[in-house]
Protein backbone atom coordinates (compact mmCIF):
# COMPACT_ATOMS: atom_id res chain seq x y z
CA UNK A 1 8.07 -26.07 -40.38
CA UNK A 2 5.00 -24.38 -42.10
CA UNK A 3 4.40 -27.18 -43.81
CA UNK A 4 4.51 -29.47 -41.45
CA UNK A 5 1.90 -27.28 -39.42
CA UNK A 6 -0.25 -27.07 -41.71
CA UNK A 7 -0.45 -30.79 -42.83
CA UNK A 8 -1.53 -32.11 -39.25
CA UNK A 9 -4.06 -28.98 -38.87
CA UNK A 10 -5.67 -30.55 -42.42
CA UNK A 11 -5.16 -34.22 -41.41
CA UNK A 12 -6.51 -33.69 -37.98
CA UNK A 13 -8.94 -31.29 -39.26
CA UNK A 14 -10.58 -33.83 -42.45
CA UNK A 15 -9.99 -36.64 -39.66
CA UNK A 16 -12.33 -35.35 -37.58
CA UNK A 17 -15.30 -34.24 -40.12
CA UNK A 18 -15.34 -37.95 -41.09
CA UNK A 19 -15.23 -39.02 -37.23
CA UNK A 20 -17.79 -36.85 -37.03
CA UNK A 21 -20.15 -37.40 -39.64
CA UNK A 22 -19.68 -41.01 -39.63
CA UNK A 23 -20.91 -40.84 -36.12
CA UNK A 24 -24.11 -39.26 -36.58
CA UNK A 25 -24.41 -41.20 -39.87
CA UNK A 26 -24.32 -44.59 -37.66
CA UNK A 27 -25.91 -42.99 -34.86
CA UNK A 28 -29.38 -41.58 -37.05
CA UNK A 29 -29.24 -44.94 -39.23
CA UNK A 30 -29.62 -47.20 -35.98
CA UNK A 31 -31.85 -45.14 -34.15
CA UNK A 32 -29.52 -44.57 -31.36
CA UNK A 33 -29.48 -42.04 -28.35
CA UNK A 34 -25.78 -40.74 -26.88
CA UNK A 35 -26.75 -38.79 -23.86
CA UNK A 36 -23.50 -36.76 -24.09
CA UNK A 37 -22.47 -34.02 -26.94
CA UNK A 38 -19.88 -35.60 -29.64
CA UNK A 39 -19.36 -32.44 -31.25
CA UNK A 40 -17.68 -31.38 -27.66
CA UNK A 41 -15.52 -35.02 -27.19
CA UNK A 42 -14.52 -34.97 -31.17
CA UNK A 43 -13.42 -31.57 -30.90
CA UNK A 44 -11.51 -32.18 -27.36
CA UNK A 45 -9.59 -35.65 -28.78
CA UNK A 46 -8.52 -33.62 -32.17
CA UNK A 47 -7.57 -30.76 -30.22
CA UNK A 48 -5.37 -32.29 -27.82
CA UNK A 49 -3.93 -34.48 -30.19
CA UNK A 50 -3.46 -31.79 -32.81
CA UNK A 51 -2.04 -29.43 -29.35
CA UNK A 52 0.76 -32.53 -28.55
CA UNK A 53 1.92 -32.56 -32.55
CA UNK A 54 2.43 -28.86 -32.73
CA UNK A 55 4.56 -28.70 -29.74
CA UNK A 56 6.36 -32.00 -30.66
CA UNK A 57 7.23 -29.69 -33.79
CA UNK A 58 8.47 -26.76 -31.68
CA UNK A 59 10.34 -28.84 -29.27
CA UNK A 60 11.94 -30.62 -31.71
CA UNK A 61 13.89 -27.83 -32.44
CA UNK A 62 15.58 -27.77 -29.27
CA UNK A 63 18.89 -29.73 -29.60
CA UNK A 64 18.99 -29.43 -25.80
CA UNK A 65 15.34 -31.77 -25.85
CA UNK A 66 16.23 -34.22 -28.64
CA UNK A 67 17.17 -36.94 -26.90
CA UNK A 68 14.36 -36.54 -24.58
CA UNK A 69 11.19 -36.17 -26.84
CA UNK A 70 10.44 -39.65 -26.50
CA UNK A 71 10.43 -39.69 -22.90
CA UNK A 72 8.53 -36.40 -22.46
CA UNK A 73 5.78 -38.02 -25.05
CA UNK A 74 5.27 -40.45 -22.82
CA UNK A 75 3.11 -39.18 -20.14
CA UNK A 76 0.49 -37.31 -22.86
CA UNK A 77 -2.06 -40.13 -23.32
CA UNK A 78 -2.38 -40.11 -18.83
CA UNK A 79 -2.73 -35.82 -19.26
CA UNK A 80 -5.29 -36.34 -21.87
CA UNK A 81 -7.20 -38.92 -19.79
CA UNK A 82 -7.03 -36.46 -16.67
CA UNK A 83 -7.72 -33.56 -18.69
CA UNK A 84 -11.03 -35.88 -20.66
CA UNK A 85 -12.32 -35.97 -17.04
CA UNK A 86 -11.75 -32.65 -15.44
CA UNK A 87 -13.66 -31.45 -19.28
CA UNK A 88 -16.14 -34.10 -19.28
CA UNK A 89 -17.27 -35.48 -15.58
CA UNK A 90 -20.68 -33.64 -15.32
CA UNK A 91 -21.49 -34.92 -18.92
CA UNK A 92 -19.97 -37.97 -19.46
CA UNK A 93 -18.84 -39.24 -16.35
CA UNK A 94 -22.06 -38.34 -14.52
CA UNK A 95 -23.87 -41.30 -17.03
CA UNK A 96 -23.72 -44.63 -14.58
CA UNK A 97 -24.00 -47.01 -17.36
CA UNK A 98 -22.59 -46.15 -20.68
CA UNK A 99 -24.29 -48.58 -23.68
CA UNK A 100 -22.06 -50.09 -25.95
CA UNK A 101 -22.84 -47.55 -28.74
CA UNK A 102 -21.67 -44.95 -26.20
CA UNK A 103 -18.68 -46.73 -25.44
CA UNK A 104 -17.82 -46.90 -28.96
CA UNK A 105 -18.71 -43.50 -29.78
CA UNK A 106 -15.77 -42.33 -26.98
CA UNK A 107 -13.59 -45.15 -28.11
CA UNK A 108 -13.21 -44.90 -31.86
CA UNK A 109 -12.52 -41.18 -31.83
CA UNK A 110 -9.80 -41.51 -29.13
CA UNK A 111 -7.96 -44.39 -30.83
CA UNK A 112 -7.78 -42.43 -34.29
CA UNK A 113 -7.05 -39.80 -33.31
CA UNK A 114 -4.61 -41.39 -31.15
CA UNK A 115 -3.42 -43.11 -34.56
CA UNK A 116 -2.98 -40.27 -36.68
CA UNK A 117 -0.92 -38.51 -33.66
CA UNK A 118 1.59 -41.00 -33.79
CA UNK A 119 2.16 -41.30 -36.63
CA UNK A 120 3.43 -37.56 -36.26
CA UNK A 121 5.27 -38.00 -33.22
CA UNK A 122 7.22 -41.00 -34.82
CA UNK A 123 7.79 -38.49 -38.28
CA UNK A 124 9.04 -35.85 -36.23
CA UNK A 125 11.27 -38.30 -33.82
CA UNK A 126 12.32 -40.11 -36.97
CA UNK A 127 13.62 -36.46 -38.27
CA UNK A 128 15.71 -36.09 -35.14
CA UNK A 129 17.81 -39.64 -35.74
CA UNK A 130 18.97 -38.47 -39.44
């Protein structure tokens, strides 16, 4: 359990120092401008995703929720959009036109991130079916 704990806070945790740096790697090489804070969107997208693995973990050992963990993971990707937005609108939302290097820089996190946390999720509900 401690293991497993600590090997998505690492993953999750190296994962986002590359997002990161890569980011304003790309972002200083091109000469680009994001009029929004990455620091504060990388850190929300890990977060969240690292927040839905943990609990995964501690629901999973609930016999009474194993044969629903699928079902409940289902609705996390909609909470994370809502909760993006409710963290986010005066920032990001408030931008009328997003350039493409904007988009991207919201869109590559989320989708690694997104990666890496199911690959979790399907390790954990892969656990459950032994």
């Amino acid at each position: 359990m401690i293991k497993s704990l600590l090997s998505y806070i690492v993953s999750f945790g190296v994962l986002f120092l590359i997002i990161h740096f890569s980011q304003e790697y790309l972002i200083s090489q091109y000469k680009t401008v994001i009029r929004f804070n990455l620091w504060d969107t990388n850190v929300f997208f890990a977060m969240a995703s690292l927040l839905i693995c943990v609990h995964f973990q501690f629901f999973s050992l609930l016999k009474n929720l194993e044969t629903q963990l699928g079902f409940i993971y289902l609705p996390t990707l909609f909470i994370k959009g809502v909760l993006f937005y409710v963290a986010f609108k005066d920032s990001v939302f408030n931008i009328e036109v997003l350039s493409m290097a904007e988009r991207l820089s919201l869109l590559a996190p989320l989708l690694l991130f997104l990666g890496l946390e199911v690959y979790f999720i399907v390790k954990i509900l892969s656990k459950i079916d032994k």
